[in-house]
C-alpha atoms as a PDB file:
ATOM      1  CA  UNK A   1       0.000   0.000   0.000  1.00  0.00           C
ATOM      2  CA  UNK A   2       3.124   2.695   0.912  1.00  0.00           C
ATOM      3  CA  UNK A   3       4.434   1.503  -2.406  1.00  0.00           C
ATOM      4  CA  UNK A   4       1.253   2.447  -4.220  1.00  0.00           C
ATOM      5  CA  UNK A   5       0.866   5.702  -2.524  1.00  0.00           C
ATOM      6  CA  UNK A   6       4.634   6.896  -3.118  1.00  0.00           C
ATOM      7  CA  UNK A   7       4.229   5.655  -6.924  1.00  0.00           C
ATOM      8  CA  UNK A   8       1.433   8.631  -7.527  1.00  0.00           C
ATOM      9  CA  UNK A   9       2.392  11.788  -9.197  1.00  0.00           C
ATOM     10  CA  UNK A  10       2.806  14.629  -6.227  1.00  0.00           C
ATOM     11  CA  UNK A  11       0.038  16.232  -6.479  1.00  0.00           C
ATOM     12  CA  UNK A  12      -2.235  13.085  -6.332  1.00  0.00           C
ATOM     13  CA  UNK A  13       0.303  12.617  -2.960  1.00  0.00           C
ATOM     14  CA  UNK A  14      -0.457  15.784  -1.546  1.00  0.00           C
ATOM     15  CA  UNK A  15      -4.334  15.384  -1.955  1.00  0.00           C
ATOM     16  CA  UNK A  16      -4.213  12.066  -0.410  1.00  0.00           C
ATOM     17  CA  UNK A  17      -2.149  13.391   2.491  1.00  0.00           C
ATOM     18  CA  UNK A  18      -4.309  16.425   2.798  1.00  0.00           C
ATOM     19  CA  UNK A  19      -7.254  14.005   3.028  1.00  0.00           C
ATOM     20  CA  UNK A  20      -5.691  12.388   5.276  1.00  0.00           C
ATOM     21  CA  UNK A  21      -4.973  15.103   8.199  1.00  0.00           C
ATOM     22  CA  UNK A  22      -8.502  16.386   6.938  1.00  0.00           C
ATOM     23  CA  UNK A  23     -10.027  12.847   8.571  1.00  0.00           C
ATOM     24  CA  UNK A  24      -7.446  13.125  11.696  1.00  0.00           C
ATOM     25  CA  UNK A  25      -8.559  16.610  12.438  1.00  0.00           C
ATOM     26  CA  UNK A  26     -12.480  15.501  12.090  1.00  0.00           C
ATOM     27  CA  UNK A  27     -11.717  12.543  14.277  1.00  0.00           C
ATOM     28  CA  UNK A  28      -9.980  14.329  16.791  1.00  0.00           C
ATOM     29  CA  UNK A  29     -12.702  17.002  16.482  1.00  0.00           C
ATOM     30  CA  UNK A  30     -15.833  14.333  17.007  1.00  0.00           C
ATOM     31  CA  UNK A  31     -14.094  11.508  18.936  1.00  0.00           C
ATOM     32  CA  UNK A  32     -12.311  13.904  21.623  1.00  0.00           C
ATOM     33  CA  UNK A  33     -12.570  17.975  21.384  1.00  0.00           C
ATOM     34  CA  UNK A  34     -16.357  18.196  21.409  1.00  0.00           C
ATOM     35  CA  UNK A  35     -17.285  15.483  23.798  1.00  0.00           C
ATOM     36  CA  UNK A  36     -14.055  17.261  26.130  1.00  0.00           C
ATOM     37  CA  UNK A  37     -15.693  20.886  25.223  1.00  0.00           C
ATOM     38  CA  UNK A  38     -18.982  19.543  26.339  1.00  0.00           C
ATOM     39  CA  UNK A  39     -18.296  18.160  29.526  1.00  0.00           C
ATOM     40  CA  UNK A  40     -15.561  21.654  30.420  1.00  0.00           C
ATOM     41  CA  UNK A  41     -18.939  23.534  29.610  1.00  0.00           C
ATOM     42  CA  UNK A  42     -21.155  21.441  31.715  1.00  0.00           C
ATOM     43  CA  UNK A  43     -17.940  21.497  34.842  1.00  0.00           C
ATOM     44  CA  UNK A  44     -18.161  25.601  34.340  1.00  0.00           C
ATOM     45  CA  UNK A  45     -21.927  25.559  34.600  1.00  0.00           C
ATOM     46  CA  UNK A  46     -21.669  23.618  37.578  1.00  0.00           C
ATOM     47  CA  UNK A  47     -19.198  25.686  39.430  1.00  0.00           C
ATOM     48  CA  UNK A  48     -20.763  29.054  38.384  1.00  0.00           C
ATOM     49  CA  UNK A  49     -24.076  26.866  40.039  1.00  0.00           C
ATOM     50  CA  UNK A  50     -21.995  26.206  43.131  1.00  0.00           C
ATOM     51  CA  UNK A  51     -20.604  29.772  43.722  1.00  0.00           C
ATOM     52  CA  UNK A  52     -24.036  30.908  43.212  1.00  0.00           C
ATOM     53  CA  UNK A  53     -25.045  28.716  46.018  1.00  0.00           C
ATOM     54  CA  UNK A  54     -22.672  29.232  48.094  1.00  0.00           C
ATOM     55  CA  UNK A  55     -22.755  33.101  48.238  1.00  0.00           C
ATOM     56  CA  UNK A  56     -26.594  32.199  48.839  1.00  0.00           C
ATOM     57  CA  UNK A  57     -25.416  30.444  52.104  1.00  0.00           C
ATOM     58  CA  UNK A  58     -22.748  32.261  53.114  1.00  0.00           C
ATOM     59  CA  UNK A  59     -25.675  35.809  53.047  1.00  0.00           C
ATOM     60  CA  UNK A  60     -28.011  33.293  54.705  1.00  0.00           C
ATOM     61  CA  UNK A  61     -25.666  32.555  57.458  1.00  0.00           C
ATOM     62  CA  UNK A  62     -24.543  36.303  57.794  1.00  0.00           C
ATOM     63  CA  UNK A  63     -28.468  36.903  58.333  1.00  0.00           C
ATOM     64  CA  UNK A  64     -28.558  33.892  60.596  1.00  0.00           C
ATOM     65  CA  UNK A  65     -25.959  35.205  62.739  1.00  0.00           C
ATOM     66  CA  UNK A  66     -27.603  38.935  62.917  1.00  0.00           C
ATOM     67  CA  UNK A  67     -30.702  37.287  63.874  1.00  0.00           C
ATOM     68  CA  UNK A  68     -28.729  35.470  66.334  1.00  0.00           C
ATOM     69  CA  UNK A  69     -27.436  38.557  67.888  1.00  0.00           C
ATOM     70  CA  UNK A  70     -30.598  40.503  67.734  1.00  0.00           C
ATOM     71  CA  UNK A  71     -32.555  37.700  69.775  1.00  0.00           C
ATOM     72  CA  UNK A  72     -29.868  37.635  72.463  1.00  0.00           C
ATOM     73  CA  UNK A  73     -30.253  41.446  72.418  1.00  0.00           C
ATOM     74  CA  UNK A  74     -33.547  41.574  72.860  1.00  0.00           C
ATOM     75  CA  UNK A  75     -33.370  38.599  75.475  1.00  0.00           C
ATOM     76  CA  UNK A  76     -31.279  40.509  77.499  1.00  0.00           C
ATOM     77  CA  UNK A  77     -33.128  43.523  77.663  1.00  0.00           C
ATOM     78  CA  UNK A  78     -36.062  41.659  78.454  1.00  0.00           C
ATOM     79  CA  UNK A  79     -34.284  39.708  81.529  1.00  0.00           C
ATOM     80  CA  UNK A  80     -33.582  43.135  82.755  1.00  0.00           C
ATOM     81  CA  UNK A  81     -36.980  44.646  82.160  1.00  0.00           C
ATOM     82  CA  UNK A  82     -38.068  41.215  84.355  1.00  0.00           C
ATOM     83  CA  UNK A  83     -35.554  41.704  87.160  1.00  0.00           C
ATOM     84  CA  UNK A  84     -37.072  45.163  87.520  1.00  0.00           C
ATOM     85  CA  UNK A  85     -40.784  43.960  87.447  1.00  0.00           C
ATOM     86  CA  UNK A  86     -40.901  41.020  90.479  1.00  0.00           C
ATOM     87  CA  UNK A  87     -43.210  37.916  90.819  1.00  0.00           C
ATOM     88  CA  UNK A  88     -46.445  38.129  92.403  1.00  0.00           C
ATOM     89  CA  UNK A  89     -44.557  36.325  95.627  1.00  0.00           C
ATOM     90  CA  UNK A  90     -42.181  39.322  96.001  1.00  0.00           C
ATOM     91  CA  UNK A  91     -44.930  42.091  96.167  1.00  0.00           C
ATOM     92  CA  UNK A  92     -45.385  41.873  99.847  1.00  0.00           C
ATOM     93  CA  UNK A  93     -41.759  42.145 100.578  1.00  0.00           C
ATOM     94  CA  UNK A  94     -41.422  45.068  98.210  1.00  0.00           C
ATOM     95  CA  UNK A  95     -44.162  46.766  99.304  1.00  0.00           C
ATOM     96  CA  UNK A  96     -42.803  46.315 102.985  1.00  0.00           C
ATOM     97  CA  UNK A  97     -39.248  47.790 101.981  1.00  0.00           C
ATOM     98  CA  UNK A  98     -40.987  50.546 100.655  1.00  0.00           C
ATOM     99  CA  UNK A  99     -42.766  51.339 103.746  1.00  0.00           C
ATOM    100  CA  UNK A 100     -39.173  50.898 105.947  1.00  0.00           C
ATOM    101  CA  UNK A 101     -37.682  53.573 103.473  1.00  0.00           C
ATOM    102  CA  UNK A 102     -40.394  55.947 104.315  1.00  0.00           C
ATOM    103  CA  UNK A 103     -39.370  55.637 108.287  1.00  0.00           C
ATOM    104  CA  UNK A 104     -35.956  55.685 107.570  1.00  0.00           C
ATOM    105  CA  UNK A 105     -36.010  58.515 105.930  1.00  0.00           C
ATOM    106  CA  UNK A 106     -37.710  59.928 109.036  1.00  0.00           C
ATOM    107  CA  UNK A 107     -41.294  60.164 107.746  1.00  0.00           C
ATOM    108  CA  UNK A 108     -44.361  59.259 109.838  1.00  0.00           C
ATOM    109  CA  UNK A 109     -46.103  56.596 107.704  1.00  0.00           C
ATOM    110  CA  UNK A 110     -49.879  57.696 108.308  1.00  0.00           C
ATOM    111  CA  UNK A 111     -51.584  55.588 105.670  1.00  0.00           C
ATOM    112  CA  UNK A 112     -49.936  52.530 103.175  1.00  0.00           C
ATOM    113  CA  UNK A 113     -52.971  50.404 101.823  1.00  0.00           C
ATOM    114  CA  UNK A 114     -52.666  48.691  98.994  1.00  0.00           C
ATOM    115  CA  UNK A 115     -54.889  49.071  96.342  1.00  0.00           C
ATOM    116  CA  UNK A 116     -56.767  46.487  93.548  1.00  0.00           C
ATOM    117  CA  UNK A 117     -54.272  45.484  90.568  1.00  0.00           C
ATOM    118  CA  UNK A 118     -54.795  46.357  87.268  1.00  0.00           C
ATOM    119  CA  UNK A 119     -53.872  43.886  84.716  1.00  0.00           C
ATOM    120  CA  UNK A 120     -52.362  44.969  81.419  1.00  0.00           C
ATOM    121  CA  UNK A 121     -51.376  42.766  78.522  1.00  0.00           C
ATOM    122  CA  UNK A 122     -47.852  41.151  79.282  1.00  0.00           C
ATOM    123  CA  UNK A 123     -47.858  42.734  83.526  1.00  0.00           C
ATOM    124  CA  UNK A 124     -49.852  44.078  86.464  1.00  0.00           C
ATOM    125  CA  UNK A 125     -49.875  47.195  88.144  1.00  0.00           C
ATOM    126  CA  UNK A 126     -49.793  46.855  91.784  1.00  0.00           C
ATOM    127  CA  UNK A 127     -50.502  50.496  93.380  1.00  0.00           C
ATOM    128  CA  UNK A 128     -50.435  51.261  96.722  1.00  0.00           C
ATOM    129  CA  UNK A 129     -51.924  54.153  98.555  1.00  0.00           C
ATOM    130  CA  UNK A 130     -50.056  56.363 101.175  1.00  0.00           C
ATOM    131  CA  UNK A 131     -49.679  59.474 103.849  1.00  0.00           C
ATOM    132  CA  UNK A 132     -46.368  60.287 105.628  1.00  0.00           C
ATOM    133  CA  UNK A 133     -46.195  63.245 107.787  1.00  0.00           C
ATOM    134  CA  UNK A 134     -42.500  64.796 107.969  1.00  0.00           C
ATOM    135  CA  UNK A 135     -40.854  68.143 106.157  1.00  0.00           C
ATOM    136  CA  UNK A 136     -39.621  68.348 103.113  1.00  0.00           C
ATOM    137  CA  UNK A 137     -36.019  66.960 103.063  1.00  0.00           C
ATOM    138  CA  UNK A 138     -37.364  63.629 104.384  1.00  0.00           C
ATOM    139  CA  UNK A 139     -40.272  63.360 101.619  1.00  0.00           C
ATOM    140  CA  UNK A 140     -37.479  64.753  99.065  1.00  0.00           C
ATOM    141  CA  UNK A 141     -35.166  61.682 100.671  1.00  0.00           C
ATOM    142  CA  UNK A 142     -37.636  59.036 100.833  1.00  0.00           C
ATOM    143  CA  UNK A 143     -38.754  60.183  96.845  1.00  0.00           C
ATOM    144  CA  UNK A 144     -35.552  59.512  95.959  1.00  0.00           C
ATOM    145  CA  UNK A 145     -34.460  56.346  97.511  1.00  0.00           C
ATOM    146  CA  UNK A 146     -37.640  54.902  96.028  1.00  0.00           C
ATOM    147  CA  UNK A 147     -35.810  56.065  92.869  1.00  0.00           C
ATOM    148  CA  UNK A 148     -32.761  54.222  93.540  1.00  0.00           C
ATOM    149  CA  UNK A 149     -34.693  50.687  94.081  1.00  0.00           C
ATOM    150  CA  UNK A 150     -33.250  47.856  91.556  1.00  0.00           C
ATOM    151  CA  UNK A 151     -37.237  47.482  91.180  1.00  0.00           C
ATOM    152  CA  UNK A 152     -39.536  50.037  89.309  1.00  0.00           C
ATOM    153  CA  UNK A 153     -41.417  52.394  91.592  1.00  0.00           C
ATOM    154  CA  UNK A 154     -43.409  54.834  90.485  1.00  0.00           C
ATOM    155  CA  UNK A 155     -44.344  57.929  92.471  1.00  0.00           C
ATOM    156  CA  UNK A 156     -47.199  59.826  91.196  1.00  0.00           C
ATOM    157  CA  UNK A 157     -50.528  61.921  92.130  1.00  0.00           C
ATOM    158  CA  UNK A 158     -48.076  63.680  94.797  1.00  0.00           C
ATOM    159  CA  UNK A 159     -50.382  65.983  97.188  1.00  0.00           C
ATOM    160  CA  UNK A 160     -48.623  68.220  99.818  1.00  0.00           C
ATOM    161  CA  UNK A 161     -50.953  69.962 102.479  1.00  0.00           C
ATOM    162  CA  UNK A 162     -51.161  71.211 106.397  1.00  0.00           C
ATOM    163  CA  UNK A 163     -48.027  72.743 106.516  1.00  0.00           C
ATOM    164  CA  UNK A 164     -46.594  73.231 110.233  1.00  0.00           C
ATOM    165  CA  UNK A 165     -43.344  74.384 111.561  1.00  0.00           C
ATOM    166  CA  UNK A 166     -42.377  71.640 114.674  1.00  0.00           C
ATOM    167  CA  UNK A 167     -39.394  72.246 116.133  1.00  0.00           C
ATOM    168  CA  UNK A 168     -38.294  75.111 113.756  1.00  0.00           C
ATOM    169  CA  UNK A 169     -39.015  73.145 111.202  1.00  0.00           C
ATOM    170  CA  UNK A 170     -41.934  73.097 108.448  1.00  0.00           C
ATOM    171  CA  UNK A 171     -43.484  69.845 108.441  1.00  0.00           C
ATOM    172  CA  UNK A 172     -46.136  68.656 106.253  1.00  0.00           C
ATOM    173  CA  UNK A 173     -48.890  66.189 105.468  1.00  0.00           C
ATOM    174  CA  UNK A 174     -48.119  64.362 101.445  1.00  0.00           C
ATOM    175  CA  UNK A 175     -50.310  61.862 100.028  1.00  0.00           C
ATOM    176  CA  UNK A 176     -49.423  59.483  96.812  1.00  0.00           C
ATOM    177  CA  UNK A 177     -49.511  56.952  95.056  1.00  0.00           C
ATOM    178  CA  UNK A 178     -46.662  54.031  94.864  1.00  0.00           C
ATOM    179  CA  UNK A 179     -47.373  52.211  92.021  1.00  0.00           C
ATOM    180  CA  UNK A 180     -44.950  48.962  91.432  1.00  0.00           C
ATOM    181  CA  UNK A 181     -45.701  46.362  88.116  1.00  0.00           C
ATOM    182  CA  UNK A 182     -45.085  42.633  88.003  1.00  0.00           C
ATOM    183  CA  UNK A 183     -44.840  40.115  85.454  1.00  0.00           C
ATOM    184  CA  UNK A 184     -48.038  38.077  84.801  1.00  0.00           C
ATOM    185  CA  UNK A 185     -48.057  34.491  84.983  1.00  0.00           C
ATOM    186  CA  UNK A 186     -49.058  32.140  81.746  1.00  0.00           C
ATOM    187  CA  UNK A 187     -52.501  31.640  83.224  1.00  0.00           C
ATOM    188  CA  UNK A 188     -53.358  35.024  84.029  1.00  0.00           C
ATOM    189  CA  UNK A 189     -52.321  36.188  80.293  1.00  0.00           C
ATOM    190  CA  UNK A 190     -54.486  34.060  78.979  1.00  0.00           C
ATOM    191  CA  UNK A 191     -56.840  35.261  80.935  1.00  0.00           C
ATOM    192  CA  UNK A 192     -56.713  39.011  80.455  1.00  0.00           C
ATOM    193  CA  UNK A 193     -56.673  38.001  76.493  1.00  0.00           C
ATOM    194  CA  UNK A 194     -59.758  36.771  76.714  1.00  0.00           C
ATOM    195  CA  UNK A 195     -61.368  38.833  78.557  1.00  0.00           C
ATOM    196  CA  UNK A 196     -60.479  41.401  76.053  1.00  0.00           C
ATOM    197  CA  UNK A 197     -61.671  39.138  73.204  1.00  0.00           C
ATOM    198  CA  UNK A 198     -64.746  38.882  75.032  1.00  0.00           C
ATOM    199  CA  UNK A 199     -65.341  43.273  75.466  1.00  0.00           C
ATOM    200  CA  UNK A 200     -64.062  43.258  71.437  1.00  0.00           C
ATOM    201  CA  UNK A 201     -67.153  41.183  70.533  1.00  0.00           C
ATOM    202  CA  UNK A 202     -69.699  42.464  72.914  1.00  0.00           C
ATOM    203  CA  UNK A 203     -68.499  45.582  71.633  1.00  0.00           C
ATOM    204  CA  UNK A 204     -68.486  44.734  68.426  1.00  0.00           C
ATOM    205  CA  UNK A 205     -72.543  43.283  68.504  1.00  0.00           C
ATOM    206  CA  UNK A 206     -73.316  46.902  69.872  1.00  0.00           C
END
């Protein structure tokens, strides 16, 4: 067969040789370039896929992580909202260290009654009626060492009257209220919720 091929005139040669490379080129071209070019197309759609995907999680666990840090925020400021609001067992001893501030701060304590709560969504206020008799520095003292209580306090509806000066010094009768809050148990939420659903639909029918 070589001898054949070299016996043809050159140009007959070069045509055959030309065909030749022409079918090596198409092989390579069919049998390994395209089916290679196919699958390095499908590899870079795949990893373009995966980046995609993984920026996706890598945002979603930056979002997860700020969501992380907001709850704990928020958890924290509500453990210190509820270490400034006591339990319905703690009242009475509150209420009782209230009363001791008023005679330490030399103040007569004429009247401390406590008064019916009223129940709000999520807590209760707990108000308390009183009198003290004493002169100004000591209500000013006792106002302000109610302040300084790690629980919340409130002084309000102040009313300052019969002023008299005992032993050179002006001395008067002050009514208020002290009004403290407390956390309301799951039963007693429940409770207040549907007592409100209940006045929405009476109120509602009207």
């Amino acid at each position: 067969m070589l001898d054949r091929i070299l016996s043809l005139p050159l140009n007959q040669r070069l045509l055959l040789y030309s065909g030749v490379a022409i079918l090596i080129i198409l092989l390579y071209v069919f049998l390994l370039y395209l089916p290679r070019s196919t699958q390095i197309t499908q590899k870079r759609e795949r990893i373009q896929s995966l980046e995609q995907e993984k920026i996706k999680l890598q945002s979603l666990i930056q979002e997860r992580e700020k969501t992380k840090l907001e709850i704990e925020e928020v958890e924290g400021r509500f453990n210190q909202a509820k270490t400034q609001l006591p339990e319905q067992k703690e009242i009475p001893e509150l209420l009782k260290q209230v009363s001791n501030l008023g005679r330490d701060s030399g103040l007569e304590v004429v009247l401390f009654r406590q008064k019916a709560e009223v129940l709000q969504d999520l807590y209760a206020e707990v108000p308390v009626e009183m009198a003290v008799r004493g002169n100004y520095h000591q209500v000013a003292l006792f106002f302000d060492k109610v302040r300084s209580l790690d629980r919340i306090v409130n002084i309000s509806d102040t009313n300052m009257k019969n002023p008299q000066l005992v032993g050179g010094q002006m001395q008067v009768d002050a009514a208020f209220a002290a009004t403290t809050y407390r956390f309301l148990n799951e039963e007693e939420r429940m409770r207040v919720a549907k007592e409100k659903e209940a006045a929405a639909k009476k109120k509602g029918k009207k």
